[in-house]
N, C-alpha and C. Protein backbone atom coordinates (compact mmCIF):
# COMPACT_ATOMS: atom_id res chain seq x y z
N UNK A 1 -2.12 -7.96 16.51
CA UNK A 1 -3.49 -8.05 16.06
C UNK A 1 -3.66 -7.44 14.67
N UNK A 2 -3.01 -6.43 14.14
CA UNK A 2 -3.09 -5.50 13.12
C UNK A 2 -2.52 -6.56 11.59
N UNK A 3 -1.80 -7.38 12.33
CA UNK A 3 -0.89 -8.39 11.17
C UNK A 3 -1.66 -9.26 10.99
N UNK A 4 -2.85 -9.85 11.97
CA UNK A 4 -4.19 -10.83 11.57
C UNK A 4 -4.66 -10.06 10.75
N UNK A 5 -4.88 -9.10 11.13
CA UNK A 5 -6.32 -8.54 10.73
C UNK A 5 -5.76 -8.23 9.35
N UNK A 6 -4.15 -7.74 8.66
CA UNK A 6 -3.91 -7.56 7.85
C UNK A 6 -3.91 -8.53 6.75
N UNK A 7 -3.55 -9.95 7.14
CA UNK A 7 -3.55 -11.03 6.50
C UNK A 7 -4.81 -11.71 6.25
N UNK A 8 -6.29 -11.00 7.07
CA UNK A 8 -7.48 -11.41 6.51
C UNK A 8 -7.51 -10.78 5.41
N UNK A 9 -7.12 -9.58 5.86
CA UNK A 9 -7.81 -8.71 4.32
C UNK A 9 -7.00 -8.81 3.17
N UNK A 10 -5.89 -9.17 3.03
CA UNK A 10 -4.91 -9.80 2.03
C UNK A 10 -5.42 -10.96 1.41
N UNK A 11 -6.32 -12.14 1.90
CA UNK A 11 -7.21 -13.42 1.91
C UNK A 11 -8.14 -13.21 0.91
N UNK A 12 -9.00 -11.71 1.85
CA UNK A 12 -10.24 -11.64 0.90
C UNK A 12 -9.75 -10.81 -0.52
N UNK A 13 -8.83 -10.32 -0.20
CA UNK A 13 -7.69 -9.50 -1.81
C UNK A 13 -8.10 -10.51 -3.00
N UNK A 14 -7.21 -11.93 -2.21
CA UNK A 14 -6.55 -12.99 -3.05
C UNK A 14 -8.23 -13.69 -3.25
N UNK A 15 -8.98 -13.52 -2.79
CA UNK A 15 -10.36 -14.75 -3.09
C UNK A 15 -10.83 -13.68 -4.03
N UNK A 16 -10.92 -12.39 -3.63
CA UNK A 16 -11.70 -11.46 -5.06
C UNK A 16 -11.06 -11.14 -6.19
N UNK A 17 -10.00 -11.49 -6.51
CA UNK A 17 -8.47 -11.85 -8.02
C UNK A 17 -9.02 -13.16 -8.04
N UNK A 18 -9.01 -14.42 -7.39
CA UNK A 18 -9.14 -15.71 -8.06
C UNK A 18 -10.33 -16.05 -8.59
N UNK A 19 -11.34 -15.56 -7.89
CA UNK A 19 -13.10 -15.54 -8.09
C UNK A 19 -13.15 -15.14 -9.07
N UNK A 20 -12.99 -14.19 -9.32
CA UNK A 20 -13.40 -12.86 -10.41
C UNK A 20 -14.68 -12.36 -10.39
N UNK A 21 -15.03 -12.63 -8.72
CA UNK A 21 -16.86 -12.30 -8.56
C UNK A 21 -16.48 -11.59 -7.40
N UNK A 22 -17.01 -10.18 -7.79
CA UNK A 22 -17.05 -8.85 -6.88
C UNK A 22 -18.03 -9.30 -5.55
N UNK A 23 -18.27 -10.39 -5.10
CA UNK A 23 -19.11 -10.54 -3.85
C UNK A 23 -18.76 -9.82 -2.55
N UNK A 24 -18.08 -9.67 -2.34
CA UNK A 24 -17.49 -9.10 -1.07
C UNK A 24 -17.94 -7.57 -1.17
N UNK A 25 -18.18 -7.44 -2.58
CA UNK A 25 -18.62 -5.84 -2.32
C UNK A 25 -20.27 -5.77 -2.13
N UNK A 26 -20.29 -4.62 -1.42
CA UNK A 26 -22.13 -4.43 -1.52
C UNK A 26 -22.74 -4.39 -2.83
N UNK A 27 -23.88 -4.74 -2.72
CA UNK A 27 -24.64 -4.76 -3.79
C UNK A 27 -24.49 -3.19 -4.57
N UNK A 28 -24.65 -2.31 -4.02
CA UNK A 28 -24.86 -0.83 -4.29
C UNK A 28 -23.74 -0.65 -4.85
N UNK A 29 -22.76 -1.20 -4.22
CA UNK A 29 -21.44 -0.96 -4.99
C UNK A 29 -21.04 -1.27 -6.75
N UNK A 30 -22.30 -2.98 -6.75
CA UNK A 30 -21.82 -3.26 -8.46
C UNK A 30 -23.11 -3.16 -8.60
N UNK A 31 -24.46 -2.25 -8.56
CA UNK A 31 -25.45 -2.63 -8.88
C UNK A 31 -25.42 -2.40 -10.71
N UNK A 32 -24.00 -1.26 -11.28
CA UNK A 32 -24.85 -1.06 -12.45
C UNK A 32 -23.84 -1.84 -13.38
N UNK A 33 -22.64 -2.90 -12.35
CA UNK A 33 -22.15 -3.48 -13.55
C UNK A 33 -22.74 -4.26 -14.41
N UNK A 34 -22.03 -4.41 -15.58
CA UNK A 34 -22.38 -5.75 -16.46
C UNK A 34 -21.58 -6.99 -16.15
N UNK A 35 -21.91 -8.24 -16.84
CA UNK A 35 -21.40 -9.10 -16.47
C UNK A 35 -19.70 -8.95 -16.92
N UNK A 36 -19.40 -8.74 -18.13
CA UNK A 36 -18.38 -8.14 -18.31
C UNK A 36 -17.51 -7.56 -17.38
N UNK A 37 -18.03 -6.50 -17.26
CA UNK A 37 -16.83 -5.46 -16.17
C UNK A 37 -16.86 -6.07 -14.62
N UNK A 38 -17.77 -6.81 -14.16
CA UNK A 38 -17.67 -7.44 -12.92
C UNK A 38 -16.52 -8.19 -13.06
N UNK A 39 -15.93 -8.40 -14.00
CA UNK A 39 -14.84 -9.29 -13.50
C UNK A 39 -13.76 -8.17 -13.59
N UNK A 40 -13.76 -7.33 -14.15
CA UNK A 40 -12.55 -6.46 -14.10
C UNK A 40 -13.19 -5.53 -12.71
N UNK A 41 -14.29 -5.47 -12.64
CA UNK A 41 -14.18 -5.12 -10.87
C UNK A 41 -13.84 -5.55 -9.92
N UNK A 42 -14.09 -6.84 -9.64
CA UNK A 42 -13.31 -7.89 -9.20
C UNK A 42 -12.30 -7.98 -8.59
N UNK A 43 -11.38 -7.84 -10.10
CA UNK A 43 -9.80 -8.20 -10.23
C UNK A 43 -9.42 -6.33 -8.83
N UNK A 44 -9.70 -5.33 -9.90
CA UNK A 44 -9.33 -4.17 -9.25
C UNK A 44 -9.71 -3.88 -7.86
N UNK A 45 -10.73 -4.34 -7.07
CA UNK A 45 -10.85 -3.92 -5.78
C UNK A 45 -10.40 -5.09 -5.28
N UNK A 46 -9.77 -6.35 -5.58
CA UNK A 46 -9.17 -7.35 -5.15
C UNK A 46 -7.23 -6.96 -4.79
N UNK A 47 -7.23 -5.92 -5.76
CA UNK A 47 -6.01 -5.25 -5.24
C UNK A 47 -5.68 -4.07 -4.53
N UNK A 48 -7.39 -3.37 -4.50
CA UNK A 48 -7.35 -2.54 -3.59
C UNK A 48 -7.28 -3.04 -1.91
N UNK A 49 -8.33 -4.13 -1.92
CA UNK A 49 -7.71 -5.23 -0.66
C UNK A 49 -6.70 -5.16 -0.31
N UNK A 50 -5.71 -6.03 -1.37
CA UNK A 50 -4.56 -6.26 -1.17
C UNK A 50 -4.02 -4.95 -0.41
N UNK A 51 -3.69 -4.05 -0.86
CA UNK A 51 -3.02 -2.96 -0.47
C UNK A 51 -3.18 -2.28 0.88
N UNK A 52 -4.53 -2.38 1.43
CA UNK A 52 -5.38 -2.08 2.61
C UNK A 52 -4.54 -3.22 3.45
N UNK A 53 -4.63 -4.30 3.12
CA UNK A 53 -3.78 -5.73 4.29
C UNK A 53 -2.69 -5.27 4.05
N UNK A 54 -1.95 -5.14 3.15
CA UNK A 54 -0.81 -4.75 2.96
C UNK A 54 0.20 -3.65 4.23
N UNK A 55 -0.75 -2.67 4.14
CA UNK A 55 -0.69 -1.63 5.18
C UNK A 55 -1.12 -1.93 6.35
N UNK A 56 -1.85 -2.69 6.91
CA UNK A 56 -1.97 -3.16 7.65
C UNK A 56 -0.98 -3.78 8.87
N UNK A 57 -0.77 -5.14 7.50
CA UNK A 57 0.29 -5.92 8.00
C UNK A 57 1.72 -4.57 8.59
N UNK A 58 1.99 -3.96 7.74
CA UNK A 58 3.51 -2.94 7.46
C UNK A 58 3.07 -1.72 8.96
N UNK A 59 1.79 -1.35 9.02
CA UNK A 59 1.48 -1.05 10.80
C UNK A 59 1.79 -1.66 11.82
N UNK A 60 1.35 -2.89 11.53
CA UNK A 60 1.47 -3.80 13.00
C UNK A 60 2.85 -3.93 13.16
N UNK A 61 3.95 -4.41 11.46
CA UNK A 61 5.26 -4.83 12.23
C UNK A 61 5.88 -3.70 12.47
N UNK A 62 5.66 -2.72 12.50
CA UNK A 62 6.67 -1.29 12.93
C UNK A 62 5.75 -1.09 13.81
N UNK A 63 4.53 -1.20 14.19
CA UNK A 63 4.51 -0.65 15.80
C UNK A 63 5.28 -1.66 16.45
N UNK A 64 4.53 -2.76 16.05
CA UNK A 64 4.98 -3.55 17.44
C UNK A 64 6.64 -4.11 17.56
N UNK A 65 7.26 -4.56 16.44
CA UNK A 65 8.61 -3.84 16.49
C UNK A 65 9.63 -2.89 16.78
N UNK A 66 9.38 -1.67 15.73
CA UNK A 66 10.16 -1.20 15.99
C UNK A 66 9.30 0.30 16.30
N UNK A 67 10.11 1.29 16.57
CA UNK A 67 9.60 2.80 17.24
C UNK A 67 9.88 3.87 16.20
N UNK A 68 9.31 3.43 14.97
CA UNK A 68 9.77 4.05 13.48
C UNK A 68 8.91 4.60 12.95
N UNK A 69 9.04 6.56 12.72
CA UNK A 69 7.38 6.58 12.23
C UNK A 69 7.59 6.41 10.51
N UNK A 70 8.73 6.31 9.72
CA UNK A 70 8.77 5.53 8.86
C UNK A 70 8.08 4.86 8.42
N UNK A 71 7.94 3.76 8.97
CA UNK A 71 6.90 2.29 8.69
C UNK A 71 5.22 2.81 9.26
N UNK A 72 5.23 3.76 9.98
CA UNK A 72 3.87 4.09 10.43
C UNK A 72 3.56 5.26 8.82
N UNK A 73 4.33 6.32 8.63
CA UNK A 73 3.64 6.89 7.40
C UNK A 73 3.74 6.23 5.84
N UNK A 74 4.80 5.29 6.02
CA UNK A 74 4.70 3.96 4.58
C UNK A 74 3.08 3.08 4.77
N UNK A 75 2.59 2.91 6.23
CA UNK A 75 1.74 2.07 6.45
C UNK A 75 0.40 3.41 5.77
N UNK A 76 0.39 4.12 6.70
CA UNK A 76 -1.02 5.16 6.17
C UNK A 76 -0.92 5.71 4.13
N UNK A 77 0.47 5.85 3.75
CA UNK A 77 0.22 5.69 2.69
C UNK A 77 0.03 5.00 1.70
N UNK A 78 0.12 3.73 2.33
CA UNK A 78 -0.83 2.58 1.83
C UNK A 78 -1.83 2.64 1.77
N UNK A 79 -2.26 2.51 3.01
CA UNK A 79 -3.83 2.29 3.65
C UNK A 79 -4.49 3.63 2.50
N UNK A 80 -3.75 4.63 2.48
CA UNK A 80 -4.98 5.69 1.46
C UNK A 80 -4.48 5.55 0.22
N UNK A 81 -3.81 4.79 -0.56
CA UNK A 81 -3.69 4.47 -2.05
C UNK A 81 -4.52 3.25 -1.54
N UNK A 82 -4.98 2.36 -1.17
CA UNK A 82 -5.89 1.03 -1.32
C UNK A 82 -6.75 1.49 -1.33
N UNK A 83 -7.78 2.78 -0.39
CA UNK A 83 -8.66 3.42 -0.33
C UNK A 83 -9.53 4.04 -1.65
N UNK A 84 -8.48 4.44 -2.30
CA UNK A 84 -8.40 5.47 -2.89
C UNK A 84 -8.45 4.34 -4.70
N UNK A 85 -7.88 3.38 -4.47
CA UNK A 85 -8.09 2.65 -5.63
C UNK A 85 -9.06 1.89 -5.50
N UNK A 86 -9.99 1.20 -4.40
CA UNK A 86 -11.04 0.79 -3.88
C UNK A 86 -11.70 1.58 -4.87
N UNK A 87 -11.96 2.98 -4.16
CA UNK A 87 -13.36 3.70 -4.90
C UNK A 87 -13.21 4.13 -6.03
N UNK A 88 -11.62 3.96 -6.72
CA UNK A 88 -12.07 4.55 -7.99
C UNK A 88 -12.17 3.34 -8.91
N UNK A 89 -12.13 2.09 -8.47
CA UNK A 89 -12.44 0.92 -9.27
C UNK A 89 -14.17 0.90 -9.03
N UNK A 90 -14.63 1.25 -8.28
CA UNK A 90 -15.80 1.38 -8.34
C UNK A 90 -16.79 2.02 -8.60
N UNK A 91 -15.87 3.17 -8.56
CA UNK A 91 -16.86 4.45 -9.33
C UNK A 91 -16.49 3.97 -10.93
N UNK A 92 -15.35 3.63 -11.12
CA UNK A 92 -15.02 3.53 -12.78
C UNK A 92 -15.96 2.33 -13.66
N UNK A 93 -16.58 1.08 -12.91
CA UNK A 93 -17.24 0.20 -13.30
C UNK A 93 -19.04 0.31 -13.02
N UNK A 94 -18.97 1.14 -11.82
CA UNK A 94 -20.32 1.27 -11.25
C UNK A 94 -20.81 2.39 -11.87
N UNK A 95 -20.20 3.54 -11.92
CA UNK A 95 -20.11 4.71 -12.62
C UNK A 95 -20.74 5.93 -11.22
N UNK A 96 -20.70 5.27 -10.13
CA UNK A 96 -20.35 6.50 -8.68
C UNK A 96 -20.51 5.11 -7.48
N UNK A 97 -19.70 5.42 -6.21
CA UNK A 97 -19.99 5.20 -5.58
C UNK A 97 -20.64 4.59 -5.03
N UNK A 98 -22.18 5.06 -4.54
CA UNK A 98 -23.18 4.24 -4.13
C UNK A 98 -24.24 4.73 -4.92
N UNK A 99 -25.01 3.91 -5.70
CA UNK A 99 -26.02 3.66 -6.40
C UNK A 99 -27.59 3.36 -6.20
């Protein structure tokens, strides 16, 4: 289930890089971009996605594979660099958080 759910969010990664329209994020999130930096917001929380599925996916196949906490702390240190580049692409374009 973790490898669906990883490969949605890898989807919506790849639709917010090809778009170049931050939709997927809340409003509050780009309320103070310009049209400009919305696309470089975009692009950057489109790879914070990425990275979140990424980890995802790299959870599911070492749980359900193998019995490795390896692939379980490669997976969480994913999951908090996607996190972690999420909000600072958004604080960096939005100029905080929630607005």
């Amino acid at each position: 289930m973790a490898i669906v759910l990883g490969i949605l969010i890898i989807t919506l990664g790849i639709f917010n890089i090809r778009t170049k329209n931050p939709i997927l994020l809340h409003t509050y999130h780009r309320k103070n971009t310009t049209a400009a930096t919305s696309e470089s917001l975009a692009i950057q929380s489109g790879i914070g996605l990425i990275l979140v599925g990424v980890s995802a996916v790299v959870l599911g196949v070492f749980h359900g594979i193998y019995s490795n906490q390896m692939g379980a702390i490669f997976g969480i240190i994913l999951l908090i660099l996607g996190i972690v580049y999420l909000c600072h692409s958004i604080i960096k374009y939005n100029g905080k958080l929630f607005s």
